[in-house]
Every structure is written in structure tokens, then in C-alpha cells.
PDB file of N, CA and C in Angstrom:
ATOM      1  N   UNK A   1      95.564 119.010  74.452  1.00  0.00           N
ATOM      2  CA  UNK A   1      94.472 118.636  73.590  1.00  0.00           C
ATOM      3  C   UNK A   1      93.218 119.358  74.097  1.00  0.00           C
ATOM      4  N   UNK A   2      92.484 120.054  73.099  1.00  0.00           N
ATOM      5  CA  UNK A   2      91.762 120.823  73.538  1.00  0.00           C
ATOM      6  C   UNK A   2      90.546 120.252  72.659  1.00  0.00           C
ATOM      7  N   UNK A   3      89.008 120.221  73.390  1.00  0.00           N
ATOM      8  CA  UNK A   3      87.643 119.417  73.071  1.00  0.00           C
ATOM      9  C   UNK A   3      87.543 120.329  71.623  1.00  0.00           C
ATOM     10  N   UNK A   4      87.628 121.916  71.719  1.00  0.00           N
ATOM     11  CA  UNK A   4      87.423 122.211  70.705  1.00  0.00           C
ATOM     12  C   UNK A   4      88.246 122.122  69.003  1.00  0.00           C
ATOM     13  N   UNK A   5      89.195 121.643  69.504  1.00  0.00           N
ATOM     14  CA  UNK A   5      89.969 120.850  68.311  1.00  0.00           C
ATOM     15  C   UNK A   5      89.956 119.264  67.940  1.00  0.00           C
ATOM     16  N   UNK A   6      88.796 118.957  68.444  1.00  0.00           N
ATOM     17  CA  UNK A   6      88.502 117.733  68.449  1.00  0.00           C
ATOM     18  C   UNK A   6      87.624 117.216  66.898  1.00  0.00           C
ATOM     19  N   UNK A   7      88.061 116.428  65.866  1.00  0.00           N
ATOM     20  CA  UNK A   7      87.376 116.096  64.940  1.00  0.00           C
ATOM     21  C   UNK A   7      87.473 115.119  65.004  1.00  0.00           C
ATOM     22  N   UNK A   8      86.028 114.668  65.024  1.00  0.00           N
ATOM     23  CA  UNK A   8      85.580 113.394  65.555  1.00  0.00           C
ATOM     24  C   UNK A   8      85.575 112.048  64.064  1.00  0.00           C
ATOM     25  N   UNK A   9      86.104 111.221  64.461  1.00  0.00           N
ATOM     26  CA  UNK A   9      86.571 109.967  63.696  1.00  0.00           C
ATOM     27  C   UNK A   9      84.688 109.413  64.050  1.00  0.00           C
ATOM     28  N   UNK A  10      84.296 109.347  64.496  1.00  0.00           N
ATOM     29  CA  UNK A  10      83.098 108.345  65.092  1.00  0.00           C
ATOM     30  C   UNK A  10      82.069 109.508  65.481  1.00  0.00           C
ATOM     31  N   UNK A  11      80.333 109.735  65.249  1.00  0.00           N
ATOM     32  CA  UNK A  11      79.932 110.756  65.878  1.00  0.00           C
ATOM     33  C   UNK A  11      79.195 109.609  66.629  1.00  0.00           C
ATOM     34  N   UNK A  12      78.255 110.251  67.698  1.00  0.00           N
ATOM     35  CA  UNK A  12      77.313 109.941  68.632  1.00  0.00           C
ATOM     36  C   UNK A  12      76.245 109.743  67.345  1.00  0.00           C
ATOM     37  N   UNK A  13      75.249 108.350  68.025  1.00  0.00           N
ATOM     38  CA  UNK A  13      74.490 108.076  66.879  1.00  0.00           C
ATOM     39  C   UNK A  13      72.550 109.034  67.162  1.00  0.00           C
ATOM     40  N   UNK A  14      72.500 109.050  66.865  1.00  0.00           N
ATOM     41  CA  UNK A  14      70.957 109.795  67.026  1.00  0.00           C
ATOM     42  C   UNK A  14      70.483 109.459  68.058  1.00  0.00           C
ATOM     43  N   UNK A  15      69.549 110.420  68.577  1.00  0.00           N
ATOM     44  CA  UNK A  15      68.701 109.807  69.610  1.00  0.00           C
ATOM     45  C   UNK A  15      67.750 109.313  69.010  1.00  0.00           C
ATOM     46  N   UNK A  16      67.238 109.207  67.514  1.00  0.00           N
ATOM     47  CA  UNK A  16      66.236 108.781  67.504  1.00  0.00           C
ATOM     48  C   UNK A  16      67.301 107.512  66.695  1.00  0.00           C
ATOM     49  N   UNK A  17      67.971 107.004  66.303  1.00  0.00           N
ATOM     50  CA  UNK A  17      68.786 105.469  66.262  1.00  0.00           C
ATOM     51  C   UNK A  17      68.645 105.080  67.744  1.00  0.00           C
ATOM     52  N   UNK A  18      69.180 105.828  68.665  1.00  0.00           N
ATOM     53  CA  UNK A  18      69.785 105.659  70.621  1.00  0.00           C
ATOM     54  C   UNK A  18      68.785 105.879  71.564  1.00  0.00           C
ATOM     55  N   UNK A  19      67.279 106.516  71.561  1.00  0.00           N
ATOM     56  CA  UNK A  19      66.948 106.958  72.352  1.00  0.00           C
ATOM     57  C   UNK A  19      67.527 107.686  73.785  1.00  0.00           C
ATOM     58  N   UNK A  20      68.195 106.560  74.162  1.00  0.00           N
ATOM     59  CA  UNK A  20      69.308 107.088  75.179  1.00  0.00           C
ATOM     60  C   UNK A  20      69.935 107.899  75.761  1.00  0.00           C
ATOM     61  N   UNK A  21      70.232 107.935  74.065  1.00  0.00           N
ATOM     62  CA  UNK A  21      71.312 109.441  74.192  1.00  0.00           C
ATOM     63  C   UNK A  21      70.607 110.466  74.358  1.00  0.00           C
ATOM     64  N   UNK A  22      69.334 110.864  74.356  1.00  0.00           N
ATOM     65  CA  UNK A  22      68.985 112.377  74.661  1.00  0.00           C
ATOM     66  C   UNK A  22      68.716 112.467  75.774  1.00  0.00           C
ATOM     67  N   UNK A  23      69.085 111.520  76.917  1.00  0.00           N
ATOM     68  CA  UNK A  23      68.554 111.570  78.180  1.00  0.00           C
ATOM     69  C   UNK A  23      70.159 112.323  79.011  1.00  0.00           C
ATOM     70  N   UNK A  24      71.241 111.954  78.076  1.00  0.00           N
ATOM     71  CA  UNK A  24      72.318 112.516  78.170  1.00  0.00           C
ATOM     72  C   UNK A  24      72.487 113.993  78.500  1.00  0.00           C
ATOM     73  N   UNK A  25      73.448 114.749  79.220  1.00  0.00           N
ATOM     74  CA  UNK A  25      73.813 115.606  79.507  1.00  0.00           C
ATOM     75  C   UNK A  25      74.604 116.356  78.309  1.00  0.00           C
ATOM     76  N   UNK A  26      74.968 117.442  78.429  1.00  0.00           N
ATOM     77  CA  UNK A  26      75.899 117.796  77.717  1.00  0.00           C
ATOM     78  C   UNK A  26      77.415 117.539  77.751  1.00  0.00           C
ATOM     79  N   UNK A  27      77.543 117.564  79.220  1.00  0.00           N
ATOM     80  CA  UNK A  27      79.023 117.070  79.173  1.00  0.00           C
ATOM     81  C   UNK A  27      78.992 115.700  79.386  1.00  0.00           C
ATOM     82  N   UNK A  28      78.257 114.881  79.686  1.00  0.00           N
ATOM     83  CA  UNK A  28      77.932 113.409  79.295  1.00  0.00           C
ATOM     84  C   UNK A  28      78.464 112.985  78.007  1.00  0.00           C
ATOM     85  N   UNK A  29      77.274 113.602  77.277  1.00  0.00           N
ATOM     86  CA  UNK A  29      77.890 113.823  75.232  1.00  0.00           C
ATOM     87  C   UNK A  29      79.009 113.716  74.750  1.00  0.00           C
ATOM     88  N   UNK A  30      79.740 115.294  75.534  1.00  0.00           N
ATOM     89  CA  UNK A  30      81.189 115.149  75.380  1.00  0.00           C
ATOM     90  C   UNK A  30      82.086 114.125  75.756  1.00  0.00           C
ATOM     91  N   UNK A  31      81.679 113.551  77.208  1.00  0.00           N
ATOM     92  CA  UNK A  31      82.332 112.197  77.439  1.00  0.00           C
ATOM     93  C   UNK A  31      82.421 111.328  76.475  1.00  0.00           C
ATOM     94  N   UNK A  32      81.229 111.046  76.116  1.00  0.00           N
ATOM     95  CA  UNK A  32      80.739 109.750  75.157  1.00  0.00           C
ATOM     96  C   UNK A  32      81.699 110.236  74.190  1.00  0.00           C
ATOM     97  N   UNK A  33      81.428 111.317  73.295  1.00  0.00           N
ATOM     98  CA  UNK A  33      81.908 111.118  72.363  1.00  0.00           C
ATOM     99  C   UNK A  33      83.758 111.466  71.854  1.00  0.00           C
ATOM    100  N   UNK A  34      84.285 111.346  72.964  1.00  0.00           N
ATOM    101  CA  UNK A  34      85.260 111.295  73.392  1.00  0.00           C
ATOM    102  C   UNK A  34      86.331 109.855  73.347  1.00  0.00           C
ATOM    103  N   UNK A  35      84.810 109.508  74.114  1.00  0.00           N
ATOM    104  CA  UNK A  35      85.228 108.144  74.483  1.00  0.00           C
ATOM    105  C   UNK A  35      85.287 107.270  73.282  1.00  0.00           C
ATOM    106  N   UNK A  36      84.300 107.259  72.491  1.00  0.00           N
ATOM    107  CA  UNK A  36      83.833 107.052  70.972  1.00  0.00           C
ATOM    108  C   UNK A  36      85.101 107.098  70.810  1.00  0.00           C
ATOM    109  N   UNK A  37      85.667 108.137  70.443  1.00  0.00           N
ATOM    110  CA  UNK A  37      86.909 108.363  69.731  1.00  0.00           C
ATOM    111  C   UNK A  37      88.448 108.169  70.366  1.00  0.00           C
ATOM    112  N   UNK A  38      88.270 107.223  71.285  1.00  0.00           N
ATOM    113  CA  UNK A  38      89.396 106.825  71.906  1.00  0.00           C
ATOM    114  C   UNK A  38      90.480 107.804  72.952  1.00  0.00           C
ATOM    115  N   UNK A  39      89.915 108.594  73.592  1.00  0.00           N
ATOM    116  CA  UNK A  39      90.157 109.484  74.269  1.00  0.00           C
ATOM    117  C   UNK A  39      90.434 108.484  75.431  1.00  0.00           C
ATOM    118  N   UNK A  40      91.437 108.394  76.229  1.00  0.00           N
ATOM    119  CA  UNK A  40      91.593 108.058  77.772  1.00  0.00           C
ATOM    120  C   UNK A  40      90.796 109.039  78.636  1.00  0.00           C
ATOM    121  N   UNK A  41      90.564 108.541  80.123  1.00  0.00           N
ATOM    122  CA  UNK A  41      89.870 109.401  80.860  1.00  0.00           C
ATOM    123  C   UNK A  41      90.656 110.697  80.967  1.00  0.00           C
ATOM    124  N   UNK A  42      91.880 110.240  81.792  1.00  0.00           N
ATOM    125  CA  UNK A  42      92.781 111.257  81.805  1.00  0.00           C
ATOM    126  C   UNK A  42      92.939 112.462  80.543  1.00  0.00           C
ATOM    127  N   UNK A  43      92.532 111.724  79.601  1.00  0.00           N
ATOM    128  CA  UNK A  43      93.031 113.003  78.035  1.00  0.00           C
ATOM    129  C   UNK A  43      91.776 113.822  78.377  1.00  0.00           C
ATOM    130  N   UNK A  44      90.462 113.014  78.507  1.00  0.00           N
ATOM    131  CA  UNK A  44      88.862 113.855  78.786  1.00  0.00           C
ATOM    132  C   UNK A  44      89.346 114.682  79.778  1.00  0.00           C
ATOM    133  N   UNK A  45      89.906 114.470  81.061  1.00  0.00           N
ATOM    134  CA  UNK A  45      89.580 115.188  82.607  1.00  0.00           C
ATOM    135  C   UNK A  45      90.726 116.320  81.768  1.00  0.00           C
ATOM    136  N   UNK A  46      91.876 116.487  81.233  1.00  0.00           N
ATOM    137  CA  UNK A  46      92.596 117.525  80.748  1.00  0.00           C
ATOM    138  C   UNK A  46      91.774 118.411  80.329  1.00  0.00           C
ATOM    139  N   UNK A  47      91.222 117.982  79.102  1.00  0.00           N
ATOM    140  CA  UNK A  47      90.565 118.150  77.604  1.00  0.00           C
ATOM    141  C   UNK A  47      89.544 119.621  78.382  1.00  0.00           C
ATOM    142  N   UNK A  48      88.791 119.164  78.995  1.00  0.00           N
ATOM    143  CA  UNK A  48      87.827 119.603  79.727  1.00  0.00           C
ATOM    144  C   UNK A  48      87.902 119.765  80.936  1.00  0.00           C
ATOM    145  N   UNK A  49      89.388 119.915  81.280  1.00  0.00           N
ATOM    146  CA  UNK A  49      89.445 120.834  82.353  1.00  0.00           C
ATOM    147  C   UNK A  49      88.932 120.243  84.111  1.00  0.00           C
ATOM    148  N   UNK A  50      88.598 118.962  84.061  1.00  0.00           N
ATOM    149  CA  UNK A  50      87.522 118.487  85.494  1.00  0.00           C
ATOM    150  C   UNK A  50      88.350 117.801  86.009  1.00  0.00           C
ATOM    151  N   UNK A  51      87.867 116.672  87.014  1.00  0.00           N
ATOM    152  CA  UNK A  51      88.987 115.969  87.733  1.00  0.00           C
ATOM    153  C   UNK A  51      88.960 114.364  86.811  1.00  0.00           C
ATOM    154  N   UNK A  52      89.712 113.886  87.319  1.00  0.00           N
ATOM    155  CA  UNK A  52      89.368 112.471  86.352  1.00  0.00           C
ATOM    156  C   UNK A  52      88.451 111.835  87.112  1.00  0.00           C
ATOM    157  N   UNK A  53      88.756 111.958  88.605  1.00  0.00           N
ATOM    158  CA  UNK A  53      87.374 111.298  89.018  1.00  0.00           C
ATOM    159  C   UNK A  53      86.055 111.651  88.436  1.00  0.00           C
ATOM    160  N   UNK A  54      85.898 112.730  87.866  1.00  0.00           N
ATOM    161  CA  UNK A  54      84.399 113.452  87.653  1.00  0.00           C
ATOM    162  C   UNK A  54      83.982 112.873  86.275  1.00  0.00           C
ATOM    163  N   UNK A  55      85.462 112.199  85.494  1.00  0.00           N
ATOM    164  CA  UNK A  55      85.400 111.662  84.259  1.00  0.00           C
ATOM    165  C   UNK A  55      84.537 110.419  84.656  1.00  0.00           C
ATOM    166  N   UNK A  56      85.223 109.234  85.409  1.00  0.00           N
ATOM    167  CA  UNK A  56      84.781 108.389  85.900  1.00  0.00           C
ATOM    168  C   UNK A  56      83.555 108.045  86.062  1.00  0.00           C
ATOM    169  N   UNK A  57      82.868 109.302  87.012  1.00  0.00           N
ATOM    170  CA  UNK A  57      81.634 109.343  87.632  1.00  0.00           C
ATOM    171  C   UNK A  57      80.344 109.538  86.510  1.00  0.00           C
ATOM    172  N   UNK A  58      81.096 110.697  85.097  1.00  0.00           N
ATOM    173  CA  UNK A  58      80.075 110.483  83.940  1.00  0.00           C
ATOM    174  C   UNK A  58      80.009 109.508  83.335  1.00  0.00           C
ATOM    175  N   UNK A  59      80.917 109.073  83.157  1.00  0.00           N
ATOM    176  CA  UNK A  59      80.915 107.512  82.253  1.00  0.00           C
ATOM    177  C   UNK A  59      80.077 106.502  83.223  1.00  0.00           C
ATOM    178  N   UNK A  60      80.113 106.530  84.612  1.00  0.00           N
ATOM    179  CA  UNK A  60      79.562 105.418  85.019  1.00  0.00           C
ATOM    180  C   UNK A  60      77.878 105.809  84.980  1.00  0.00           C
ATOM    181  N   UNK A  61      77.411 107.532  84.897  1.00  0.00           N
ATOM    182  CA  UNK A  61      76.101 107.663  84.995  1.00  0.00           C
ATOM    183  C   UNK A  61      75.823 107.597  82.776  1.00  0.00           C
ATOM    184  N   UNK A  62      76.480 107.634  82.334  1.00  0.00           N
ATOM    185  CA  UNK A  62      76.384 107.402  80.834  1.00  0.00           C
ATOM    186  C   UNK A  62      76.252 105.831  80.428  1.00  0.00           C
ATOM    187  N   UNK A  63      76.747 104.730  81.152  1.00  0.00           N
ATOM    188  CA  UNK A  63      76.690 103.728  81.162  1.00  0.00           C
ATOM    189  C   UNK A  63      75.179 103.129  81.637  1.00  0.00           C
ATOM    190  N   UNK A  64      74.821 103.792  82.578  1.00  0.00           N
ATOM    191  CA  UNK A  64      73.615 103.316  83.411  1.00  0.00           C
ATOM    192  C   UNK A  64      72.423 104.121  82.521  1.00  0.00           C
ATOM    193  N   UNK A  65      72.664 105.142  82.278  1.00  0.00           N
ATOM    194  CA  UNK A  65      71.532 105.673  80.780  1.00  0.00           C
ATOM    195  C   UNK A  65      71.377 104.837  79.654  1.00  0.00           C
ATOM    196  N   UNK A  66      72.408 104.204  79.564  1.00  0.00           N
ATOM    197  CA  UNK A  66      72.293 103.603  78.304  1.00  0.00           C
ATOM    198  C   UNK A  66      71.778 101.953  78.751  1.00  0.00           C
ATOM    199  N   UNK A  67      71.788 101.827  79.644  1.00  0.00           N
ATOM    200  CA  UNK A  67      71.197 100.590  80.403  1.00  0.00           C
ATOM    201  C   UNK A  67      71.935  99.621  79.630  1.00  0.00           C
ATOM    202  N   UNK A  68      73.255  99.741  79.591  1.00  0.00           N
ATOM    203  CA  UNK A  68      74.045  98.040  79.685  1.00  0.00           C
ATOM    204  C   UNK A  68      74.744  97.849  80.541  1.00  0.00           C
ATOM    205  N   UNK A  69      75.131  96.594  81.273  1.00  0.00           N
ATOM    206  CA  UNK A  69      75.415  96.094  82.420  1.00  0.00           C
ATOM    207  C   UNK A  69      76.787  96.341  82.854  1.00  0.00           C
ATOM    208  N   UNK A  70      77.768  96.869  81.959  1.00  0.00           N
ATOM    209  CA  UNK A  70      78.916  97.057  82.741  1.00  0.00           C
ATOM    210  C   UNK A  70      80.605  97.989  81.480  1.00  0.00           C
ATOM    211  N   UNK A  71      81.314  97.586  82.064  1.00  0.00           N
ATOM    212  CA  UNK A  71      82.301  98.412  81.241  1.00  0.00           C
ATOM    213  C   UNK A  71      82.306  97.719  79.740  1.00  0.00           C
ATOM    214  N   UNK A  72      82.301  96.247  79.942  1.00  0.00           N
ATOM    215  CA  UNK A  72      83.119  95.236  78.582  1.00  0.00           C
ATOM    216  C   UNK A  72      81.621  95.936  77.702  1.00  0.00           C
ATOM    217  N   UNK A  73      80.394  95.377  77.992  1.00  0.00           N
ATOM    218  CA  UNK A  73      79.050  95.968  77.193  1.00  0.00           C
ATOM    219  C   UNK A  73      79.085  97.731  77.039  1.00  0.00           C
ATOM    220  N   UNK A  74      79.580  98.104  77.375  1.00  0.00           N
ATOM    221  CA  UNK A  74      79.763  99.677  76.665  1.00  0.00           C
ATOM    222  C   UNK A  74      80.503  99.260  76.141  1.00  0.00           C
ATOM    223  N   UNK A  75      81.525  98.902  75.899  1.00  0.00           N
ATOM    224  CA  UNK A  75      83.115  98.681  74.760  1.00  0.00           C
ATOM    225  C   UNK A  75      82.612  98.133  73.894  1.00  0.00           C
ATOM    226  N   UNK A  76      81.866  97.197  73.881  1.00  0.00           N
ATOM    227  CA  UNK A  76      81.053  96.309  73.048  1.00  0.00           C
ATOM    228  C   UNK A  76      79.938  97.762  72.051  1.00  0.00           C
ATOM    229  N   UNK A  77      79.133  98.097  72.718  1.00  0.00           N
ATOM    230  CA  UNK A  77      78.418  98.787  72.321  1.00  0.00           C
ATOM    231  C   UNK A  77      79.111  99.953  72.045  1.00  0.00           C
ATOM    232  N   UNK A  78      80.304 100.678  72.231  1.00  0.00           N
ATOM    233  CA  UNK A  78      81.039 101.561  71.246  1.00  0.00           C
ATOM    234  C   UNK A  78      81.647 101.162  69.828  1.00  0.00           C
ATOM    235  N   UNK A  79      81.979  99.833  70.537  1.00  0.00           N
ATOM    236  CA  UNK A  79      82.920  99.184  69.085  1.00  0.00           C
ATOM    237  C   UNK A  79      81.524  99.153  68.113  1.00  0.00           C
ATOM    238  N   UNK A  80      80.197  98.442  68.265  1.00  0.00           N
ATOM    239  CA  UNK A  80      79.043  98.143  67.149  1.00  0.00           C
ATOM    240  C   UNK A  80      78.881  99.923  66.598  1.00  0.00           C
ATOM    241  N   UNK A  81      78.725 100.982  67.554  1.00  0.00           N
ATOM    242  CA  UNK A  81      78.556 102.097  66.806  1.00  0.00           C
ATOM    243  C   UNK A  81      79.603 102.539  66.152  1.00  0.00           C
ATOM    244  N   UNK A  82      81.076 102.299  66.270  1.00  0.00           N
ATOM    245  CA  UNK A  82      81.965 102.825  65.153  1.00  0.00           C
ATOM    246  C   UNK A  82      81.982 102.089  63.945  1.00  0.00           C
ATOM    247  N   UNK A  83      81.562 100.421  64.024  1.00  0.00           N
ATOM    248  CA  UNK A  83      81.161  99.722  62.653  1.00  0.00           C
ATOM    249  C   UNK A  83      80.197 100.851  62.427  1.00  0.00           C
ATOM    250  N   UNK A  84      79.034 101.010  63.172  1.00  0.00           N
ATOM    251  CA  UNK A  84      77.786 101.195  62.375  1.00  0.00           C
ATOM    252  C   UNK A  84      78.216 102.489  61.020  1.00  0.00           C
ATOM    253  N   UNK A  85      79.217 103.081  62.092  1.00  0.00           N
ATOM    254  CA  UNK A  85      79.624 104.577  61.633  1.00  0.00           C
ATOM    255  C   UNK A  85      80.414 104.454  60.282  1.00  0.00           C
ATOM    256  N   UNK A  86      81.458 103.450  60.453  1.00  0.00           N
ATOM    257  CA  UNK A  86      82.303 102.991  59.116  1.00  0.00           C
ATOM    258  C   UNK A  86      81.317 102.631  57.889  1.00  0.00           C
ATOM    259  N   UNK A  87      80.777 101.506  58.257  1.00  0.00           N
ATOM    260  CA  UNK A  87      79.635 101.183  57.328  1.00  0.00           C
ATOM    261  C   UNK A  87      78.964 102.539  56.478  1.00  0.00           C
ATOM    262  N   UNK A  88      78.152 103.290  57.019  1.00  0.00           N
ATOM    263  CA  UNK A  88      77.883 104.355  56.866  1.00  0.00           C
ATOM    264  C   UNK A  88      78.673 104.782  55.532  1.00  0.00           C
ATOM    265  N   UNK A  89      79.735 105.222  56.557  1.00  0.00           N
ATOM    266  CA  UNK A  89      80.755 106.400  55.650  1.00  0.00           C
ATOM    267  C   UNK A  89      81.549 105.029  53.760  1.00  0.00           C
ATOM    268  N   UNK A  90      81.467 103.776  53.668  1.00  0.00           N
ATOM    269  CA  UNK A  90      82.021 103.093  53.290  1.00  0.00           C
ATOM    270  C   UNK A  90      80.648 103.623  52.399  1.00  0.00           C
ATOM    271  N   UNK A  91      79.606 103.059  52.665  1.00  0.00           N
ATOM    272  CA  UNK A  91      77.985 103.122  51.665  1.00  0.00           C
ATOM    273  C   UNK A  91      77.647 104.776  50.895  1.00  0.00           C
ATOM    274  N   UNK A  92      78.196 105.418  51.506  1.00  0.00           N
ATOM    275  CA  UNK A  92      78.622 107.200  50.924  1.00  0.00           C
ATOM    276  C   UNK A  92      79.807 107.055  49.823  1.00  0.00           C
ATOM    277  N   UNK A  93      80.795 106.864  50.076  1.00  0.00           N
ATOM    278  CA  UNK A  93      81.798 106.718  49.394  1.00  0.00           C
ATOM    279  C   UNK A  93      81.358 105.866  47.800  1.00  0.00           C
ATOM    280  N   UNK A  94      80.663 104.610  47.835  1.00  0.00           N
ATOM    281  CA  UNK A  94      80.227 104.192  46.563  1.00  0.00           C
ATOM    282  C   UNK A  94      79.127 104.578  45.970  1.00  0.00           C
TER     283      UNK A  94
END
């Protein structure tokens, strides 16, 4: 699985929706939006070539950018942005 064959089900939401997110890295981004899209670490550390620890280590500095307290509140806060994202795409469609 390669990042550049990656079509994303879920995008990263704005920085100006996220602020957050522009404090993000680039391969941060890619994490996130990886992760967004249900990628395991292991599929990311392939995907992109790094170690999985290095996967680890972005997600935990992507977590702390986004200032919520732990793994379940990112899951939480991925799951509200793929509603937000469905919603979206559901309000296009009619």
C-alpha cells in the first residue's frame, strides 16, 4: 500500500474549522490522515516507509497539538470529524 494511492474516504478538516491542524507537520498530516482513514500504524510505518515506532511517536506529538487528553479523545475526535465529513458529503448529494 502505497500513500500515493491513497483516496481518502475522510479528508483532514481545515485549519481554519481545526486551527490545530496547521501547527501540524507534513508527515504529521499524513499520519492523521491516514489515521482518519483507518490505516493501522503498521500499514502507515510500511506506507511511508519509517519505523512504526516513528509512527507512534507522530501520533503521540499530533495528539498533544491537538490538545486532547489521550488515545480514546482522539478516537472520539476522529470518529466526530468523519460524521462531520459524511454529513457534509450527505448535504451535497441533496
Amino acid at each position: 500500500m502505497i500513500i500515493s494511492s491513497l483516496t481518502p474516504r475522510y479528508n483532514l478538516p481545515s485549519p481554519i474549522d481545526v486551527p490545530a491542524v496547521a501547527q501540524l507537520t507534513p508527515q504529521e498530516r499524513k499520519i492523521l490522515l491516514m489515521t482518519l482513514n483507518d490505516y493501522s500504524c503498521k500499514e502507515i510505518a510500511d506506507s511511508l516507509n519509517i519505523a512504526f515506532e516513528t509512527v507512534k511517536r507522530h501520533r503521540k506529538n499530533i495528539i498533544r497539538k491537538l490538545e486532547v487528553s489521550g488515545k480514546t479523545e482522539f478516537r472520539r475526535l476522529l470518529y466526530l470529524w468523519t460524521v462531520k465529513s459524511w454529513a457534509s458529503v450527505q448535504r451535497d448529494i441533496q
